[in-house]
C-alpha atoms as a PDB file:
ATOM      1  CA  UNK A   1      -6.744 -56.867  -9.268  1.00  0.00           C
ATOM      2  CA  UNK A   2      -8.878 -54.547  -7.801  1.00  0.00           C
ATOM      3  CA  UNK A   3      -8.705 -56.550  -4.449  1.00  0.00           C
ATOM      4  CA  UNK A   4      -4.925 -56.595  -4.662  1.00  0.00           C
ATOM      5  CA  UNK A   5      -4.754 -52.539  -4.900  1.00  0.00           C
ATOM      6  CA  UNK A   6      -7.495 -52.261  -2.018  1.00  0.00           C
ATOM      7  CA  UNK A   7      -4.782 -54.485   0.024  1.00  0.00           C
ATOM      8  CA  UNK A   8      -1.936 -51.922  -0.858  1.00  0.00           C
ATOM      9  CA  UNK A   9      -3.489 -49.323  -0.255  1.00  0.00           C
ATOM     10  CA  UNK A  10      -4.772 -50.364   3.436  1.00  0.00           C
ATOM     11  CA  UNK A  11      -0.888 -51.220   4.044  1.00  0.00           C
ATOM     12  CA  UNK A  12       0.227 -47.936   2.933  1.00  0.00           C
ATOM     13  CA  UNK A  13      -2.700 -46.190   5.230  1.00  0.00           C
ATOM     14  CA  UNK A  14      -1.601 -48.659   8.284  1.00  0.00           C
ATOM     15  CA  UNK A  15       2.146 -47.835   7.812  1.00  0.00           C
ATOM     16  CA  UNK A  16       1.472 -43.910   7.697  1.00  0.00           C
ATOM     17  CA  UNK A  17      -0.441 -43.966  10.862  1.00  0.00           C
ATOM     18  CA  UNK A  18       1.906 -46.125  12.861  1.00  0.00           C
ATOM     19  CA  UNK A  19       4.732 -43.342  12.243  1.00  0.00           C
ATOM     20  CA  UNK A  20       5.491 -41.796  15.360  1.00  0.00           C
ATOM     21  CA  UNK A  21       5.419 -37.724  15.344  1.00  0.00           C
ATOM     22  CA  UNK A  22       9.370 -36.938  15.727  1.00  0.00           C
ATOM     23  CA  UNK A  23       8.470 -33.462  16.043  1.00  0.00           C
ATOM     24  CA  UNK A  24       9.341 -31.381  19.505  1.00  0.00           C
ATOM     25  CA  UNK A  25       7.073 -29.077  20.164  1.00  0.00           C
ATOM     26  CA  UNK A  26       8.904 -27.752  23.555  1.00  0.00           C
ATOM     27  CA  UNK A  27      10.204 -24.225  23.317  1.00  0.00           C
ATOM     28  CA  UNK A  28      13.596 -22.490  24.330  1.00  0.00           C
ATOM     29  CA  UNK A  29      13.873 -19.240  25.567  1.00  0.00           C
ATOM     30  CA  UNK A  30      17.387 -17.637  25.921  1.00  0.00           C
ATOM     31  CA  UNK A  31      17.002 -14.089  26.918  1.00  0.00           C
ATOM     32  CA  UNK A  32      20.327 -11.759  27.047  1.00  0.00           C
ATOM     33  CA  UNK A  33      20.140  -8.360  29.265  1.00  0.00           C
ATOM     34  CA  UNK A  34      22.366  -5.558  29.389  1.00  0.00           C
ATOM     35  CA  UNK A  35      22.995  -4.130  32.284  1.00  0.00           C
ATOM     36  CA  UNK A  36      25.679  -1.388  30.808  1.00  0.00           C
ATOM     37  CA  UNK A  37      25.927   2.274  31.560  1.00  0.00           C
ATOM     38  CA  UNK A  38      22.531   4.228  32.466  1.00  0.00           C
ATOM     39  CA  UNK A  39      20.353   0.699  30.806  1.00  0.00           C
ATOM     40  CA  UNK A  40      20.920  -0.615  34.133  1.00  0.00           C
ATOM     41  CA  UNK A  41      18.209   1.343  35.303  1.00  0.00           C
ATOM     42  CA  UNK A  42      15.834  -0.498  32.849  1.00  0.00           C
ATOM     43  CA  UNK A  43      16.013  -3.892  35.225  1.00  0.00           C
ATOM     44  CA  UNK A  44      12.657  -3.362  36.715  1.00  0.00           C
ATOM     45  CA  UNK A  45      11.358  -4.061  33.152  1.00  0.00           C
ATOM     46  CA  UNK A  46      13.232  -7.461  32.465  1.00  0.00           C
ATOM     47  CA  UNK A  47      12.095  -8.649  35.262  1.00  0.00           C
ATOM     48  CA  UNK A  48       8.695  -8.036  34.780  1.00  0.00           C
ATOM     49  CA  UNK A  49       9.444  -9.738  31.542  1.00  0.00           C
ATOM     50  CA  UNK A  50      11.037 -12.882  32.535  1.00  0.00           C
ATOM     51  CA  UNK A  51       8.295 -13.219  35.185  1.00  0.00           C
ATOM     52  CA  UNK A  52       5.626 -13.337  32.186  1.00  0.00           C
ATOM     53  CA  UNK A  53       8.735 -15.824  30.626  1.00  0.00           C
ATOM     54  CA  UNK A  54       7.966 -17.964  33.895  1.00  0.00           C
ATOM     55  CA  UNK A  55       4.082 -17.821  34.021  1.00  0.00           C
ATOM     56  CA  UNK A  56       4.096 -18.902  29.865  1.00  0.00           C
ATOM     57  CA  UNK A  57       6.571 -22.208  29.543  1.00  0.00           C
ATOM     58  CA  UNK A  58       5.190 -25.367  29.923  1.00  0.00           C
ATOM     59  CA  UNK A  59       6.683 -28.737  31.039  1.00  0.00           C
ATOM     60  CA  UNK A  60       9.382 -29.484  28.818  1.00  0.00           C
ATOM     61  CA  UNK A  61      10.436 -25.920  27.833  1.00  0.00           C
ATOM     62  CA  UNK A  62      13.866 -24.647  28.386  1.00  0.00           C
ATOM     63  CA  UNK A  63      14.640 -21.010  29.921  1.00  0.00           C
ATOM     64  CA  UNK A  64      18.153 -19.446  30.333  1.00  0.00           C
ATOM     65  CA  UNK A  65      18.868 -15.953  31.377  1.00  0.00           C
ATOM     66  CA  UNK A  66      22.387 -13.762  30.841  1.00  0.00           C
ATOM     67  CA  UNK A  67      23.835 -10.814  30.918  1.00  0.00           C
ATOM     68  CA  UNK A  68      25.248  -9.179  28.650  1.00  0.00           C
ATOM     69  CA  UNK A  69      29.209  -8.531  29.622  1.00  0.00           C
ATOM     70  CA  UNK A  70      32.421  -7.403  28.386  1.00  0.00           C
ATOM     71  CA  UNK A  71      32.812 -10.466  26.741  1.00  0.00           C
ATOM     72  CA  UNK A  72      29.727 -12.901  26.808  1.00  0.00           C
ATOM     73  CA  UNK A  73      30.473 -15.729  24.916  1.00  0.00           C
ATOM     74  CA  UNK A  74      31.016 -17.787  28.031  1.00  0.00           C
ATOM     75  CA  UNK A  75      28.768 -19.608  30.176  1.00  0.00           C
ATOM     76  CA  UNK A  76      30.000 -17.769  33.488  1.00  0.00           C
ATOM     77  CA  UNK A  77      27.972 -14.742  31.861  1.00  0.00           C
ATOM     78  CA  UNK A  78      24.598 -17.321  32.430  1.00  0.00           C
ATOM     79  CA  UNK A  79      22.663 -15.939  35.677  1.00  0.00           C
ATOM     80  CA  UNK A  80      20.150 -19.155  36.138  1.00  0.00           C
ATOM     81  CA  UNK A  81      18.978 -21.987  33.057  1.00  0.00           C
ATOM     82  CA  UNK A  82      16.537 -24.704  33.417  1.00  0.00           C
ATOM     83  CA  UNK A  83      14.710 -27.295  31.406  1.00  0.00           C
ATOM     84  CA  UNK A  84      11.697 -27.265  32.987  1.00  0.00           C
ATOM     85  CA  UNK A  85      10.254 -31.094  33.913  1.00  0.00           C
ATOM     86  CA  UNK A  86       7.466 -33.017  32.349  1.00  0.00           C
ATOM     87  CA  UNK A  87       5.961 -33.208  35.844  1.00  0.00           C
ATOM     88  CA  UNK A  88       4.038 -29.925  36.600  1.00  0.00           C
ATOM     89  CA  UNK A  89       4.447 -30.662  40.329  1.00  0.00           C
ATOM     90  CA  UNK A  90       7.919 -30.067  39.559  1.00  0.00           C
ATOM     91  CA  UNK A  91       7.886 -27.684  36.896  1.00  0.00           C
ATOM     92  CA  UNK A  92       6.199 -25.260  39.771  1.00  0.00           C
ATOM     93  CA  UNK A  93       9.289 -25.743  42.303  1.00  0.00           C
ATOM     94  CA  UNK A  94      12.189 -25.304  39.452  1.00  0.00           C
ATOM     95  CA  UNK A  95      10.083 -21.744  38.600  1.00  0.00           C
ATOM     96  CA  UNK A  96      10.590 -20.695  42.360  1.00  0.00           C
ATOM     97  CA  UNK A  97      14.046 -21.595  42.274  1.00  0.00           C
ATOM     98  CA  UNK A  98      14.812 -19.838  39.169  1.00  0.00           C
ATOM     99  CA  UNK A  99      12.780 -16.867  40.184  1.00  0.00           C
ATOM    100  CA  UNK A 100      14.855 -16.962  43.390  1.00  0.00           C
ATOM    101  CA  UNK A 101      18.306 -16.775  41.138  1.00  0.00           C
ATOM    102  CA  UNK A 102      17.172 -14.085  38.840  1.00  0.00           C
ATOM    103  CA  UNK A 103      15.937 -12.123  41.945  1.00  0.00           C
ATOM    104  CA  UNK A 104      19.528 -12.126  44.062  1.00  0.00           C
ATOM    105  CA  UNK A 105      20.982 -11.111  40.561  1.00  0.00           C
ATOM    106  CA  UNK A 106      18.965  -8.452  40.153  1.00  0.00           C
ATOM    107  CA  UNK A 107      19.513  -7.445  44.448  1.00  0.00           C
ATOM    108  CA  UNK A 108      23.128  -7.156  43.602  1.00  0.00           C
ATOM    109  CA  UNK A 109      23.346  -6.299  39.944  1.00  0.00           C
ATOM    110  CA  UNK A 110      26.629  -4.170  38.755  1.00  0.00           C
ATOM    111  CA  UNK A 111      27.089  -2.291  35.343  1.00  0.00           C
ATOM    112  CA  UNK A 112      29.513  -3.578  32.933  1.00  0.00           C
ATOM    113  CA  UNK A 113      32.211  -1.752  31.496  1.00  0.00           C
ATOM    114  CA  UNK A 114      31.578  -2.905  27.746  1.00  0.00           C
ATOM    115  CA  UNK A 115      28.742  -4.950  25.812  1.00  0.00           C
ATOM    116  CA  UNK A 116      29.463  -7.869  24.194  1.00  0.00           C
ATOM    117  CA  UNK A 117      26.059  -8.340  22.119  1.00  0.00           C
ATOM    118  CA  UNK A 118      27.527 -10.796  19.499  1.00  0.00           C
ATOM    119  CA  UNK A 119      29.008 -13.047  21.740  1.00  0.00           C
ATOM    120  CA  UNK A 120      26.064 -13.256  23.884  1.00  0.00           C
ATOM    121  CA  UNK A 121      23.503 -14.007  20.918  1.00  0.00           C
ATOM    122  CA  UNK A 122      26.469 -17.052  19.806  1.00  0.00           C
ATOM    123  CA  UNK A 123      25.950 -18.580  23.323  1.00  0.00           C
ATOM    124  CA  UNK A 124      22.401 -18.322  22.831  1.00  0.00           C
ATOM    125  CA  UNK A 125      22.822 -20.513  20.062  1.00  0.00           C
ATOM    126  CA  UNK A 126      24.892 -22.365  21.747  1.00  0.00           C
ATOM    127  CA  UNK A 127      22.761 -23.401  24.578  1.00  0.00           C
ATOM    128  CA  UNK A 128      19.612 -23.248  22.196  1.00  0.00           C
ATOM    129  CA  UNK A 129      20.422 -26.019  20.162  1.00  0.00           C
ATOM    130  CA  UNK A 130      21.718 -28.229  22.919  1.00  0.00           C
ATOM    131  CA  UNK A 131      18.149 -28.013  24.292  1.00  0.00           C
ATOM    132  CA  UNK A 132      16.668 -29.681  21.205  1.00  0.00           C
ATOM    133  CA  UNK A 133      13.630 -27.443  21.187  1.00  0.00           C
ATOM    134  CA  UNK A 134      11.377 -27.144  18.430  1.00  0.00           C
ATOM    135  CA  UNK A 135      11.130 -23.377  18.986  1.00  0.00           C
ATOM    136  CA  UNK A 136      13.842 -21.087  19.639  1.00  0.00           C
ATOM    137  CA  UNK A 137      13.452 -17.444  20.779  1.00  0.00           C
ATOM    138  CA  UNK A 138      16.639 -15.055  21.526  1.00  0.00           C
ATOM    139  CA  UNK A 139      15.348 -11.992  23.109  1.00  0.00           C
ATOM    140  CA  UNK A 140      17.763  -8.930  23.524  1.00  0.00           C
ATOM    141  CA  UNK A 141      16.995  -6.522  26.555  1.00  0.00           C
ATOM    142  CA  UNK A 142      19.511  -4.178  25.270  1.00  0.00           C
ATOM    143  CA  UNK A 143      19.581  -0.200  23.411  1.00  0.00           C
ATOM    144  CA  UNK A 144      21.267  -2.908  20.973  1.00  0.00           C
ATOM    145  CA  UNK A 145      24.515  -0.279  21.252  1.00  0.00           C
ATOM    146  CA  UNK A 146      27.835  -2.755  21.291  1.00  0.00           C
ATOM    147  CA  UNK A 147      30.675  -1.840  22.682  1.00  0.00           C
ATOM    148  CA  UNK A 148      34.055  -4.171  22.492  1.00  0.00           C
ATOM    149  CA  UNK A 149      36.609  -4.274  24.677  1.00  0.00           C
ATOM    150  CA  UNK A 150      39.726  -3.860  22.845  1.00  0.00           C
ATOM    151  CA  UNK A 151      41.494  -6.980  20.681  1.00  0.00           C
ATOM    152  CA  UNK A 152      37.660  -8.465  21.143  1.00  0.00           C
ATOM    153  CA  UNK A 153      36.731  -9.486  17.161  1.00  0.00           C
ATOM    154  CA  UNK A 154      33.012 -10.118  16.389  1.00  0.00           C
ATOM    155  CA  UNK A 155      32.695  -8.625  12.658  1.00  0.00           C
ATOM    156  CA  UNK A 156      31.318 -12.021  10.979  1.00  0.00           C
ATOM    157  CA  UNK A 157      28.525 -13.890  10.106  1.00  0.00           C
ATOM    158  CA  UNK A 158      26.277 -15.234  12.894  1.00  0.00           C
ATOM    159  CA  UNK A 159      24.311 -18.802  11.973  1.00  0.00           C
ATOM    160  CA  UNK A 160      20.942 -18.556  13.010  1.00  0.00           C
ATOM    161  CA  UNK A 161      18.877 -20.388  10.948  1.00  0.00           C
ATOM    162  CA  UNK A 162      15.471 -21.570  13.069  1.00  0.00           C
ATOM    163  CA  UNK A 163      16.240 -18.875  15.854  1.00  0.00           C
ATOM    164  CA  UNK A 164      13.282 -15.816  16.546  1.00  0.00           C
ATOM    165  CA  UNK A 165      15.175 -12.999  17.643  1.00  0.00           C
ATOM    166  CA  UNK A 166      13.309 -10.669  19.616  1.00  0.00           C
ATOM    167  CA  UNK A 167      14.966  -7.233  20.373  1.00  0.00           C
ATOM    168  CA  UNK A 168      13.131  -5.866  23.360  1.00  0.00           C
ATOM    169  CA  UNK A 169      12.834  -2.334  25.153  1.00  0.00           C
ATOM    170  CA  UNK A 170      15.280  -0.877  22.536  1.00  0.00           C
ATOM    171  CA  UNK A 171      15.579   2.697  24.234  1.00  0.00           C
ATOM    172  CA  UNK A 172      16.990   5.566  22.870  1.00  0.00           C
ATOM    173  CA  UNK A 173      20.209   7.124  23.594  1.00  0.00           C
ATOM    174  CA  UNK A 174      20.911  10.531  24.455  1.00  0.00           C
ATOM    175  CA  UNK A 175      23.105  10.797  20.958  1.00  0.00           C
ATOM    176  CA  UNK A 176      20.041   9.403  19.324  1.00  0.00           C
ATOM    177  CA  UNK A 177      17.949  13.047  20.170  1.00  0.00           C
ATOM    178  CA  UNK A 178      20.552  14.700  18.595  1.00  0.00           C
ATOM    179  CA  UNK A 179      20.697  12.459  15.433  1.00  0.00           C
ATOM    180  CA  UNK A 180      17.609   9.681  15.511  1.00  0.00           C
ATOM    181  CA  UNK A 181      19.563   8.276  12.419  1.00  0.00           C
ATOM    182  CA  UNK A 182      22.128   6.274  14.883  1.00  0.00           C
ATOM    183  CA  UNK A 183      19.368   4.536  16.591  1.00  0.00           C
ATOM    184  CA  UNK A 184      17.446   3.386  13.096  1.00  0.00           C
ATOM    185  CA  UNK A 185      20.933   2.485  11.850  1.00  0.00           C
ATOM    186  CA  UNK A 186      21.610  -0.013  15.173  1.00  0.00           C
ATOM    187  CA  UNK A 187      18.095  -1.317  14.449  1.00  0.00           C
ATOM    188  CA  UNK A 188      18.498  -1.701  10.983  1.00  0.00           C
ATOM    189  CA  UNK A 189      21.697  -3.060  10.999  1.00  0.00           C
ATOM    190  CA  UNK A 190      21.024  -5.769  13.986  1.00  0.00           C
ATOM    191  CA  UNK A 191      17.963  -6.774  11.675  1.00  0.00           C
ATOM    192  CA  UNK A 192      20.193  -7.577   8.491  1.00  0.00           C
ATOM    193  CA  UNK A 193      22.286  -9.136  10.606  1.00  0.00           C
ATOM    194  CA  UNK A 194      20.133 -11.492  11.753  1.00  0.00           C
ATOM    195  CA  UNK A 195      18.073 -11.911   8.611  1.00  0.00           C
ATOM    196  CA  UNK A 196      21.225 -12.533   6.519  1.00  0.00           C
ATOM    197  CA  UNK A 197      22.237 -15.709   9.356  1.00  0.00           C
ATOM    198  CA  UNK A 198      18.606 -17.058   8.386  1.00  0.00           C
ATOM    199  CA  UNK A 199      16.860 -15.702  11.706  1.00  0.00           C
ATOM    200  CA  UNK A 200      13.718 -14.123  12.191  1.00  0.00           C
ATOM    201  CA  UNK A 201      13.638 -10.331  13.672  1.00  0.00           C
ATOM    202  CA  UNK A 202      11.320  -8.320  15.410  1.00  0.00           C
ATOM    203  CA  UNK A 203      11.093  -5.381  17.887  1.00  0.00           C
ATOM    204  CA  UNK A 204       9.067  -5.446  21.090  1.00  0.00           C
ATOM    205  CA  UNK A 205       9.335  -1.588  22.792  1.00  0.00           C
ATOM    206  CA  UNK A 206       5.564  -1.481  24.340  1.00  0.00           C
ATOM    207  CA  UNK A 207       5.910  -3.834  26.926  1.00  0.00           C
ATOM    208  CA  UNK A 208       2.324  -4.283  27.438  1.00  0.00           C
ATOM    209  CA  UNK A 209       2.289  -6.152  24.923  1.00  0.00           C
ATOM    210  CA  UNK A 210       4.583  -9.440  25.981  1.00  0.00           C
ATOM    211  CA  UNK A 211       1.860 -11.783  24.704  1.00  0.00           C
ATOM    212  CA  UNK A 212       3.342 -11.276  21.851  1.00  0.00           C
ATOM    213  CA  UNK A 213       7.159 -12.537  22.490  1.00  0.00           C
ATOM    214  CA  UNK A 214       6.255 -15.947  21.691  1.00  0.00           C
ATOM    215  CA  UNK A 215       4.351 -15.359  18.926  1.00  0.00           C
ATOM    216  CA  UNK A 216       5.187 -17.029  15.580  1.00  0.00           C
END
């Protein structure tokens, strides 16, 4: 008997190890920027952001970078997107290439009229979950004011279950001086928002600290 149970268990202990680990461990990175009325100014900053972006992922890790338009649920809105290669070799050359993009983007950039936040965080999803990664990070270069163009309807729920949303650089407005409640209440209400679609929120304004983007 006892020999029997020492054989059953050695079978259960062989079948456990041969089980492959399913999990992905590659990240995905979809970072929206608004480049709307006097935030346009602020570009110098994302870039110094998605140049960190750049320097973190790894082989395997997907990046995509938009702006944030009059109506950004659309894949036109998507300035460059990669998923970088296993092979660092090539990893290296698809970051100079995508560096390259972002850079004649930035050389040329134009304000837009209106700022389609909610559409651009449902592309993010979009793209996010056809990368299969195992981590998914939204981060929002944005005063996180939206503006609709009219007819344009984004007053609904938002699925985000799995998804760290990362609001960074969330300056204040001039309105905001003269009542600091309106930018607390765009905070605030961005945060629900997010929480109540299952995401994670945070806020990011000291950008010396961008080791912390990634962060659990």
């Amino acid at each position: 008997m006892k020999k029997l149970l020492a054989f059953c268990l050695l079978s259960v202990s062989l079948l456990l190890s041969g089980c492959p680990d399913t999990t992905t461990h590659s990240q995905g990175v979809y970072m929206l920027l608004d480049s709307s009325g006097t935030y346009r100014m602020e570009v110098k900053k994302a870039q110094a952001i998605i140049n960190y972006l750049l320097g973190r992922l790894q082989p395997g890790d997907s990046l995509a970078v938009a702006r944030v338009d009059s109506a950004s649920f659309s894949e036109k809105d998507i300035i460059a997107k990669m998923t970088f290669d296993r092979r660092p070799s090539v990893t290296n050359q698809q970051k100079r290439l995508f560096k390259q993009k972002i850079d004649g983007f930035f050389a040329t950039v134009k304000g837009s009229a209106f700022t389609d936040i909610t559409g651009g965080v449902l592309q993010a999803v979009e793209y996010l979950n056809e990368t299969g990664s195992g981590k998914k990070f939204i981060l929002i270069f944005s005063d996180l004011k939206e503006e609709l163009a009219k007819g344009h309807v984004r007053d609904f729920p938002i699925e985000l279950s799995g998804c760290r949303v990362v609001a960074l650089n969330v300056t204040k407005l001039r309105s905001d001086n003269i009542d600091p409640r309106e930018y607390y209440k765009r905070v605030e209400g961005w945060q629900a928002r997010v929480q109540a679609g299952g995401g994670h929120w945070r806020v990011i304004n000291d950008l010396e600290r961008l080791d912390t983007i990634l962060a659990e």
